[in-house]
Protein backbone atom coordinates (compact mmCIF):
# COMPACT_ATOMS: atom_id res chain seq x y z
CA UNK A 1 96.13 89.84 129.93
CA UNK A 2 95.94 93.42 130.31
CA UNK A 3 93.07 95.50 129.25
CA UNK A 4 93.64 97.74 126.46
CA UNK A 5 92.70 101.11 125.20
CA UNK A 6 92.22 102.29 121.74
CA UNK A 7 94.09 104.83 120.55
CA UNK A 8 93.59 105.00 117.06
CA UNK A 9 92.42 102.59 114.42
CA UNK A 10 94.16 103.30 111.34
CA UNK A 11 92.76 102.08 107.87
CA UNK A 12 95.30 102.53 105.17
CA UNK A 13 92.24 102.71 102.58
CA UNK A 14 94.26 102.35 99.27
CA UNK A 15 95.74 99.17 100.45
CA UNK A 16 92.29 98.04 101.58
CA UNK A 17 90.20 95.51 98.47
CA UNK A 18 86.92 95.63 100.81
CA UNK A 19 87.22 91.65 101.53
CA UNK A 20 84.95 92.29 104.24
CA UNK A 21 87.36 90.24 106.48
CA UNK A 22 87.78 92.33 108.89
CA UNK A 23 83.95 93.55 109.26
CA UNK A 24 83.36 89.82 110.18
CA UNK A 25 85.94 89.15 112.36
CA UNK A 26 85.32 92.55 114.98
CA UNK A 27 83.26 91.17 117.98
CA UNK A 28 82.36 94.51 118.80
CA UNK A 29 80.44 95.59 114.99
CA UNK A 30 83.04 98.46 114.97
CA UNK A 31 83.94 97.88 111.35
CA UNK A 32 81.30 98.50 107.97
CA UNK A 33 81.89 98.24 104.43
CA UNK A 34 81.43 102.01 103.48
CA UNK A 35 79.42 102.66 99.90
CA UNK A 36 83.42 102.32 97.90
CA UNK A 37 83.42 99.10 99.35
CA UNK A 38 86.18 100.14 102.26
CA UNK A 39 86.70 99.54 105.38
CA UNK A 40 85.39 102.01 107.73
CA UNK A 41 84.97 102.45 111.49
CA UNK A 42 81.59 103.33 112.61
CA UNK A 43 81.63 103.46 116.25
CA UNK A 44 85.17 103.90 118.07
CA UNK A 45 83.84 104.11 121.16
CA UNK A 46 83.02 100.65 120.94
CA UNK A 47 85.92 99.26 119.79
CA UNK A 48 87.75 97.28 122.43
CA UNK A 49 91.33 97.17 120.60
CA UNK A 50 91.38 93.20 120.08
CA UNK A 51 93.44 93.66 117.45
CA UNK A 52 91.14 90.99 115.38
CA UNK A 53 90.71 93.17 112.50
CA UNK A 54 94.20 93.86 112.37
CA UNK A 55 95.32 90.01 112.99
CA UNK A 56 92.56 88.82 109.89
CA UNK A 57 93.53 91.67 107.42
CA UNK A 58 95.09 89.84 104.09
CA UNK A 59 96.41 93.07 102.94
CA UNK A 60 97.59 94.30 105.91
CA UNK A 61 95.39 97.68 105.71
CA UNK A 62 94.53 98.38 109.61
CA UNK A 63 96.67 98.98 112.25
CA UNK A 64 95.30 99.04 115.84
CA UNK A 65 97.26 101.52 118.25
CA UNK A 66 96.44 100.66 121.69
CA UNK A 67 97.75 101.26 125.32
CA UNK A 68 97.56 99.46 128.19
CA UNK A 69 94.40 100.70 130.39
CA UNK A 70 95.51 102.04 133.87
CA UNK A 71 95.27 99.53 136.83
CA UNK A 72 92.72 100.39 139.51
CA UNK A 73 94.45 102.12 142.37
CA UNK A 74 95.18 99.42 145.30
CA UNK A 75 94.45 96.80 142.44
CA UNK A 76 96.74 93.33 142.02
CA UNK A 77 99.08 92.79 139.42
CA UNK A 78 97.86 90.41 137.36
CA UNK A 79 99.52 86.95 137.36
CA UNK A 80 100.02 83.76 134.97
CA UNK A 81 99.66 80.69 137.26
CA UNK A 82 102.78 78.55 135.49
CA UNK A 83 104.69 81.89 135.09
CA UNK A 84 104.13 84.12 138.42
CA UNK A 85 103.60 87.89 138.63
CA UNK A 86 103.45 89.47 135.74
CA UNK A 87 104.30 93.23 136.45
């Protein structure tokens, strides 16, 4: 799978109830509770655009907007052993 790069990390904060979902599911500790009970990003530059938060969301509040990072120079496509290349 290709690496990915954040480009924004929107949180649509009236849609947002402050489950806390999302803040649990972000292997990275991106995502806090703020003091309204929101979700918030706290450190961007950590955030590795799984796309967790987004996935977990039950009221669809954060979208994740990534791109694909650019390949090395002289690096290999990547491949899927039962599929083949995958560029």
């Amino acid at each position: 799978m290709a690496k990915k790069l954040l480009k924004e990390l929107l949180i649509d904060r009236a849609r947002c109830k402050g489950c806390g979902i999302c803040v649990h599911f972000c292997p990275k500790d991106v995502l806090v509770l703020d003091e309204e009970d929101k979700a918030a990003a706290m450190s961007l530059k950590d955030c590795i655009a799984c796309g967790m938060c987004e996935l977990y969301c039950p009221d669809l509040a954060i979208e994740v907007v990534a791109e694909d990072a650019p390949r090395a120079a002289g690096a290999a496509p990547e491949t899927c052993e039962t599929a083949g290349s995958a560029s």
